[in-house]
PDB file of N, CA and C in Angstrom:
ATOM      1  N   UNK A   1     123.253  68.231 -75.752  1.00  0.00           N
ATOM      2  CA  UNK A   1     122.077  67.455 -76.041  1.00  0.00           C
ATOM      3  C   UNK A   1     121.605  66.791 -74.752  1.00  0.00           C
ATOM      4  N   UNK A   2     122.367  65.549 -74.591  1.00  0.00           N
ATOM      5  CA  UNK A   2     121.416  65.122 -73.047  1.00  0.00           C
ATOM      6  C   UNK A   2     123.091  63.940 -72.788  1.00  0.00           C
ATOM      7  N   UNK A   3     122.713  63.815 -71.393  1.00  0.00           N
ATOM      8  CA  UNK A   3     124.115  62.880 -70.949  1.00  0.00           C
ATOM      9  C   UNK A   3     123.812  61.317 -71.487  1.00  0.00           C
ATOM     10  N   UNK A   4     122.815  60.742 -71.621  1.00  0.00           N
ATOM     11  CA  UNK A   4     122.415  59.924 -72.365  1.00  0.00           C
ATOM     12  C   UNK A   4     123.032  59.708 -73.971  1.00  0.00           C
ATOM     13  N   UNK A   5     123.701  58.314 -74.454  1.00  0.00           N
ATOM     14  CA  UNK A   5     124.034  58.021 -75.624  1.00  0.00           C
ATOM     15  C   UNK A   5     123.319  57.640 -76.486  1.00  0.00           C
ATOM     16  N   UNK A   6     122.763  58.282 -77.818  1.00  0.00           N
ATOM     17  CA  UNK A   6     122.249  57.859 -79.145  1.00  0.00           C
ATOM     18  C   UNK A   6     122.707  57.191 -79.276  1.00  0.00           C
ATOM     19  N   UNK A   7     121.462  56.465 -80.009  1.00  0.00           N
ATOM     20  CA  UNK A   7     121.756  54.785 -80.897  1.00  0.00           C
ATOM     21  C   UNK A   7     121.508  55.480 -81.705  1.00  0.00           C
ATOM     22  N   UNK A   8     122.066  55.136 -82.672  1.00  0.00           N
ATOM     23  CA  UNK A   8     121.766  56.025 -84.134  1.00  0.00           C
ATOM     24  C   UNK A   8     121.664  54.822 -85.248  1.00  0.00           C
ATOM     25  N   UNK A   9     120.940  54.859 -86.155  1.00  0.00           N
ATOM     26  CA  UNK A   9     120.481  53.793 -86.748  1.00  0.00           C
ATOM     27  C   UNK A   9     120.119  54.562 -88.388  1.00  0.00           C
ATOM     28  N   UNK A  10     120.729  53.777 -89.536  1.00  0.00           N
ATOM     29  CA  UNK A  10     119.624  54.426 -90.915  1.00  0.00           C
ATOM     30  C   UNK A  10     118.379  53.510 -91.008  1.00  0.00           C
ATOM     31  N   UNK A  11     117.572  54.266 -91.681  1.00  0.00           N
ATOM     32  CA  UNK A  11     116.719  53.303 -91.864  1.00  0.00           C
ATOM     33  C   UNK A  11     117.158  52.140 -93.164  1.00  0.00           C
ATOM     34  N   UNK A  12     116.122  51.350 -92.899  1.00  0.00           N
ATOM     35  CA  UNK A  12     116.764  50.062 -94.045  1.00  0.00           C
ATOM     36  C   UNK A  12     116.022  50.076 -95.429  1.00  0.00           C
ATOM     37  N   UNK A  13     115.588  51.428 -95.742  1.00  0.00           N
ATOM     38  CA  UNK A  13     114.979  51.769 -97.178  1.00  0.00           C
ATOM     39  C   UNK A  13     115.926  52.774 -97.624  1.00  0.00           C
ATOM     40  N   UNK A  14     117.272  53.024 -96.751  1.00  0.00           N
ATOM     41  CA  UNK A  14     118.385  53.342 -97.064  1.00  0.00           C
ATOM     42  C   UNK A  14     118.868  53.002 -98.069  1.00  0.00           C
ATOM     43  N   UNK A  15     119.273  52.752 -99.082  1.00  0.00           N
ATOM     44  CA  UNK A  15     120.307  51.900-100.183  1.00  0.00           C
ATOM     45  C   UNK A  15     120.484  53.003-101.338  1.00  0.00           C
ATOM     46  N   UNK A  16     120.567  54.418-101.136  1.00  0.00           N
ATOM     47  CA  UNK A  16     120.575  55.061-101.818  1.00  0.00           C
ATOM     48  C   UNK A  16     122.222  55.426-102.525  1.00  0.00           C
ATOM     49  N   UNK A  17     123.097  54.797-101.860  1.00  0.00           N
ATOM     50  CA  UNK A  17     124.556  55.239-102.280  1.00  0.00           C
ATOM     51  C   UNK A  17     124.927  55.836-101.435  1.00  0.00           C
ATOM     52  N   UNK A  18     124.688  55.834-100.133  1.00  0.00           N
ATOM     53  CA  UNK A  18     125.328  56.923 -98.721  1.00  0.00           C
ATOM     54  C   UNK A  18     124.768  58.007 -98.654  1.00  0.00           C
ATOM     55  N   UNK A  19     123.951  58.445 -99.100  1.00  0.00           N
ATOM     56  CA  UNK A  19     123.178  59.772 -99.019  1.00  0.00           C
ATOM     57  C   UNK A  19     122.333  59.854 -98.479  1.00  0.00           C
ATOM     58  N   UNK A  20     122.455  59.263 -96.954  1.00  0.00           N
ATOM     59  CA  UNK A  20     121.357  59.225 -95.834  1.00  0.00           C
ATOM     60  C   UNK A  20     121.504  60.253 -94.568  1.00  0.00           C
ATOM     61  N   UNK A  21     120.222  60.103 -93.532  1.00  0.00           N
ATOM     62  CA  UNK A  21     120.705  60.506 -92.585  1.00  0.00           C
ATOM     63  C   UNK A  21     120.316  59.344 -91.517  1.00  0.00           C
ATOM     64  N   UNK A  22     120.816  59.587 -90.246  1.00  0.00           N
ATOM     65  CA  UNK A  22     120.913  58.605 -89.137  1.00  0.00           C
ATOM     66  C   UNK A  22     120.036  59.286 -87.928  1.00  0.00           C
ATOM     67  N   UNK A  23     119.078  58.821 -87.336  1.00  0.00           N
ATOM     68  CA  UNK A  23     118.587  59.180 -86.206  1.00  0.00           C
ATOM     69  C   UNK A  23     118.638  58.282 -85.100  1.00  0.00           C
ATOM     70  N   UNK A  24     118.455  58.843 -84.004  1.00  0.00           N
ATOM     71  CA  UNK A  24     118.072  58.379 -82.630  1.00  0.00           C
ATOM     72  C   UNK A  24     117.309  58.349 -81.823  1.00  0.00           C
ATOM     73  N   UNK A  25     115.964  57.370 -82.246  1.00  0.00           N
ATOM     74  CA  UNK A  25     115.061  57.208 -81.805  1.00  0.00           C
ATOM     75  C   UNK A  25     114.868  56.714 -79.730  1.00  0.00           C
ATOM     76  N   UNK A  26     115.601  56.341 -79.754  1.00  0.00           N
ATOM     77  CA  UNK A  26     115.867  56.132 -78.371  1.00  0.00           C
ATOM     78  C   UNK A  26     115.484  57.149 -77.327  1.00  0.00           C
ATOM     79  N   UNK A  27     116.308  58.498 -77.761  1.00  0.00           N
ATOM     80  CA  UNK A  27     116.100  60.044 -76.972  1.00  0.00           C
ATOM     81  C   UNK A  27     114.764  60.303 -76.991  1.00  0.00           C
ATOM     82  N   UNK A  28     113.641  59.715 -77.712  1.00  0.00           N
ATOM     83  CA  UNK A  28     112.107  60.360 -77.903  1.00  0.00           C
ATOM     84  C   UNK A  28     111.466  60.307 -76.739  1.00  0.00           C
ATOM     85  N   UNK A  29     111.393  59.126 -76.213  1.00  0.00           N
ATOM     86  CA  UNK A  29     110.238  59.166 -74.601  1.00  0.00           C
ATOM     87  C   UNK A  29     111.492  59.584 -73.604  1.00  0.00           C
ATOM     88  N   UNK A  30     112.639  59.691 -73.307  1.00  0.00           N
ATOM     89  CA  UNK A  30     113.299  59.891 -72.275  1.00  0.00           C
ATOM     90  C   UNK A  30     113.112  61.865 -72.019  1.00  0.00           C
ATOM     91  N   UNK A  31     113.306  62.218 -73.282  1.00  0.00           N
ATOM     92  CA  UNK A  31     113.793  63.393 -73.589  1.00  0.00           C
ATOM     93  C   UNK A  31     113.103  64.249 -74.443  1.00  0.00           C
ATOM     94  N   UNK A  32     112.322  63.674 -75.443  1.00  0.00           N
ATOM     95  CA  UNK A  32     111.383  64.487 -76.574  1.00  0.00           C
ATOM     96  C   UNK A  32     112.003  64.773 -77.374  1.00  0.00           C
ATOM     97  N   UNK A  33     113.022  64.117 -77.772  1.00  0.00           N
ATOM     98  CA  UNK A  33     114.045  64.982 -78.925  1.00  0.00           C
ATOM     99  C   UNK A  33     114.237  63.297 -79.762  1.00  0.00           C
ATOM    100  N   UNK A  34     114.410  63.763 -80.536  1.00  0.00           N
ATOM    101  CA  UNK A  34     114.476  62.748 -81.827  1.00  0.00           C
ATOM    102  C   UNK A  34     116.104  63.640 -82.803  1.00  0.00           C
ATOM    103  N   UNK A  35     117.482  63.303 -82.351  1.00  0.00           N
ATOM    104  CA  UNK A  35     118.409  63.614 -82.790  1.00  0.00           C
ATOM    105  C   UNK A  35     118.743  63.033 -84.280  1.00  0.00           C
ATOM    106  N   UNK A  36     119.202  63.614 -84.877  1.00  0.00           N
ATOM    107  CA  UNK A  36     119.131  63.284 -86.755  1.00  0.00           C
ATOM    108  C   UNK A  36     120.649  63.724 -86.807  1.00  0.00           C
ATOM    109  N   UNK A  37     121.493  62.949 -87.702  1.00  0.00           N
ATOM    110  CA  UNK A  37     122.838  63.536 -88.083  1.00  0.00           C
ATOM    111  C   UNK A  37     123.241  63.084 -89.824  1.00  0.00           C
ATOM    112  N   UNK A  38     123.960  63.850 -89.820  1.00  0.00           N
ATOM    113  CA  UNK A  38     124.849  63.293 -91.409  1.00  0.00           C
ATOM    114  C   UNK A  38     125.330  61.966 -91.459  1.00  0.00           C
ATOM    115  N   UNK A  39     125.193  60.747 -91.728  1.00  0.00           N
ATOM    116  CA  UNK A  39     125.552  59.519 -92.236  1.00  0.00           C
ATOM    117  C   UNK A  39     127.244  60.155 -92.547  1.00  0.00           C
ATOM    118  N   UNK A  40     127.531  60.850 -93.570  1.00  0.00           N
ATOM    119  CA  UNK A  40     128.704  60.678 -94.183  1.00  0.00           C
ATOM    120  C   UNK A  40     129.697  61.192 -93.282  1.00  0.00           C
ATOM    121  N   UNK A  41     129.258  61.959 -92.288  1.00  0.00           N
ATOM    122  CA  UNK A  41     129.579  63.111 -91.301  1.00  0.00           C
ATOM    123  C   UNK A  41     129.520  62.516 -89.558  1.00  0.00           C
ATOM    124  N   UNK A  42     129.519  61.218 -88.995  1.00  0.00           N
ATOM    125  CA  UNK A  42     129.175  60.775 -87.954  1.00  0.00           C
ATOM    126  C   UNK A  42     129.795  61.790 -86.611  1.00  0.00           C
ATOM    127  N   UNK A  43     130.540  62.635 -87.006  1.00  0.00           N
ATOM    128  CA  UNK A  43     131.575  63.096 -85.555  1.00  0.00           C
ATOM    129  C   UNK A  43     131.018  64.404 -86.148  1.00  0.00           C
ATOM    130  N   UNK A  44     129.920  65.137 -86.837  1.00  0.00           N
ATOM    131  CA  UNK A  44     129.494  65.943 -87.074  1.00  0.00           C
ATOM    132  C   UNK A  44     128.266  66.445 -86.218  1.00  0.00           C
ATOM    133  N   UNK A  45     127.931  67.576 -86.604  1.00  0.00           N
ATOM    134  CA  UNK A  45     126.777  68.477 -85.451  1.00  0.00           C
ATOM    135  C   UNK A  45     125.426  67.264 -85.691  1.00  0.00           C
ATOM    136  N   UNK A  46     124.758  67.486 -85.073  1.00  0.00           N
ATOM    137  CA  UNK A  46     123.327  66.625 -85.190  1.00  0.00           C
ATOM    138  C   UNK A  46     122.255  67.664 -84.888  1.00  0.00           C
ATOM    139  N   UNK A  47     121.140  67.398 -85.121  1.00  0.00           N
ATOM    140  CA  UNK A  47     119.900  68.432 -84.769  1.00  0.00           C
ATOM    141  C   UNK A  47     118.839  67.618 -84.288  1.00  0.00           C
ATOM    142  N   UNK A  48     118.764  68.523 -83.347  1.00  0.00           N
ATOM    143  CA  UNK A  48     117.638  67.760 -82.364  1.00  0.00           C
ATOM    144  C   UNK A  48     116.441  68.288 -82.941  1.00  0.00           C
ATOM    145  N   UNK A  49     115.229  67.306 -83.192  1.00  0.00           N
ATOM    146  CA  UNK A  49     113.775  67.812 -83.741  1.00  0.00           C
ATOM    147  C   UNK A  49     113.275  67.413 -82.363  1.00  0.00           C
ATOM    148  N   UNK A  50     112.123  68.382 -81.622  1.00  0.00           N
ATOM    149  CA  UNK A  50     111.423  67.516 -81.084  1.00  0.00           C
ATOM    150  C   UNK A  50     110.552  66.132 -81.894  1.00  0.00           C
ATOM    151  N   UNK A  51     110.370  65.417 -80.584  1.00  0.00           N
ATOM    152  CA  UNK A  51     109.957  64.457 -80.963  1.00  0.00           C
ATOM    153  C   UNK A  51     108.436  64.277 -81.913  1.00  0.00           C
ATOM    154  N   UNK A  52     107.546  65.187 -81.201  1.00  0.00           N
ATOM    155  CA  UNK A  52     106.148  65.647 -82.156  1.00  0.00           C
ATOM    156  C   UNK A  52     106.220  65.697 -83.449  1.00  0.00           C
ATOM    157  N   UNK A  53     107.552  67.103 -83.722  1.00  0.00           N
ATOM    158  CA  UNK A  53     107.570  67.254 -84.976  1.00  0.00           C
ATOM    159  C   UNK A  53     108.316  65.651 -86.147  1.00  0.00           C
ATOM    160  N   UNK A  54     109.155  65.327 -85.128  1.00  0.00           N
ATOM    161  CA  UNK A  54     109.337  64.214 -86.298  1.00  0.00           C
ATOM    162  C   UNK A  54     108.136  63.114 -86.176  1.00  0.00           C
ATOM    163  N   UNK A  55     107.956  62.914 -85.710  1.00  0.00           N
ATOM    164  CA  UNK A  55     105.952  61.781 -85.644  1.00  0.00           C
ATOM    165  C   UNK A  55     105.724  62.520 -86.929  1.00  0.00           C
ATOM    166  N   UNK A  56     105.040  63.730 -86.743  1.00  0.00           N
ATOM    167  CA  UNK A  56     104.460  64.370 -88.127  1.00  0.00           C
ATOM    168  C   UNK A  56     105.259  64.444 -89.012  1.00  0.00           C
ATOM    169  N   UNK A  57     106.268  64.509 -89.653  1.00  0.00           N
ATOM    170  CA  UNK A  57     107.559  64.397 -90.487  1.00  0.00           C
ATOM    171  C   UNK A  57     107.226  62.443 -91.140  1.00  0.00           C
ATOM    172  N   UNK A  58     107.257  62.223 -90.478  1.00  0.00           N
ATOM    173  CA  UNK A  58     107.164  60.477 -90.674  1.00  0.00           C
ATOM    174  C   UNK A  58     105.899  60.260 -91.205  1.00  0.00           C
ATOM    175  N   UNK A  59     104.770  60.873 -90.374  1.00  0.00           N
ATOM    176  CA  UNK A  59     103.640  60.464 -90.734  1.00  0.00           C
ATOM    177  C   UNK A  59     103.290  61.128 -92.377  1.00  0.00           C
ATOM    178  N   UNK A  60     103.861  62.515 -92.420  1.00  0.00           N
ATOM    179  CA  UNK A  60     103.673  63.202 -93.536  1.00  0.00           C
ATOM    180  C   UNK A  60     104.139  62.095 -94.742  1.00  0.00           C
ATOM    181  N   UNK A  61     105.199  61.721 -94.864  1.00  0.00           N
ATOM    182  CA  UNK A  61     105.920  61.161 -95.563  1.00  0.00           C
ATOM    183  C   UNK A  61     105.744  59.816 -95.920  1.00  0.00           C
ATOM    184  N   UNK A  62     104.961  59.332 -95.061  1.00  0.00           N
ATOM    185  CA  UNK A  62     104.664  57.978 -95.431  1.00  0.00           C
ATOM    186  C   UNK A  62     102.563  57.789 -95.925  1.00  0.00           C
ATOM    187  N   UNK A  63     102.276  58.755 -96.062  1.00  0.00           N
ATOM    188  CA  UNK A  63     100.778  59.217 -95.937  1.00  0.00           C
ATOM    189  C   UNK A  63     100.601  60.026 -97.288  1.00  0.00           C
ATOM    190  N   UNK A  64     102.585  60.363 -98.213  1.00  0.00           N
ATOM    191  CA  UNK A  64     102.255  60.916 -99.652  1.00  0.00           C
ATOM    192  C   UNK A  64     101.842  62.347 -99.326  1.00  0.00           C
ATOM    193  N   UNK A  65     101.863  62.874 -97.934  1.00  0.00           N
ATOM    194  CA  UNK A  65     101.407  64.550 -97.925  1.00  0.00           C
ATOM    195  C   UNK A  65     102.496  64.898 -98.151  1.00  0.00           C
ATOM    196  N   UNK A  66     103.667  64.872 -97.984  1.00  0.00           N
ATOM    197  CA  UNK A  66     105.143  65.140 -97.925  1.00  0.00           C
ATOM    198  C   UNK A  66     105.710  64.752 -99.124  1.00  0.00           C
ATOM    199  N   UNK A  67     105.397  65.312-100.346  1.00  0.00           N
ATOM    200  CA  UNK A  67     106.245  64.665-101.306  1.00  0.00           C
ATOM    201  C   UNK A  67     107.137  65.606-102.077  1.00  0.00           C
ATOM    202  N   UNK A  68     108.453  65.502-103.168  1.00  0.00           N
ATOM    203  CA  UNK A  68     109.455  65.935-103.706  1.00  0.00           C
ATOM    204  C   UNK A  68     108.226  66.074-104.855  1.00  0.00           C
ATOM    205  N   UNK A  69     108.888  67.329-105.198  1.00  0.00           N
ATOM    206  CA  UNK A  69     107.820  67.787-106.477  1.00  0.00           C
ATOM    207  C   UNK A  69     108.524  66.895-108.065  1.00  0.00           C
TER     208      UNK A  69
END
C-alpha cells in the first residue's frame, strides 16, 4: 500500500452490532487511495479504492442514489 500508517476510524453511525467497516481517510490527499478494511478482521487484507471513487460512493449514499433495495 504506501510506507505511510492508516488511521483507521468507523464511522460513528456505526452501532450496528460490529458489522462495520473501517477506513483511512488520511491516505486520500497524500496518495489517492482511501484504504477500507474488515472491523472484525483488523490484521486482515484491506482494499484500496481510489480516492474519487469513494467521494462518489459517499456522495451516492448520502444523496439516497445508492440505496439497498
Amino acid at each position: 500500500m504506501t510506507t505511510e500508517t492508516p488511521r483507521w476510524y468507523t464511522s460513528s453511525y456505526s452501532e450496528n452490532g460490529g458489522q462495520c467497516v473501517e477506513v483511512a481517510t488520511n491516505l486520500a490527499t497524500p496518495h489517492g487511495i482511501v484504504p477500507v478494511r474488515d472491523s472484525k478482521n483488523v490484521s486482515g487484507p484491506a482494499l484500496s479504492v481510489p480516492a474519487g471513487a469513494f467521494t462518489a460512493f459517499v456522495t451516492g449514499i448520502k444523496s439516497g442514489e445508492l440505496q439497498h433495495p
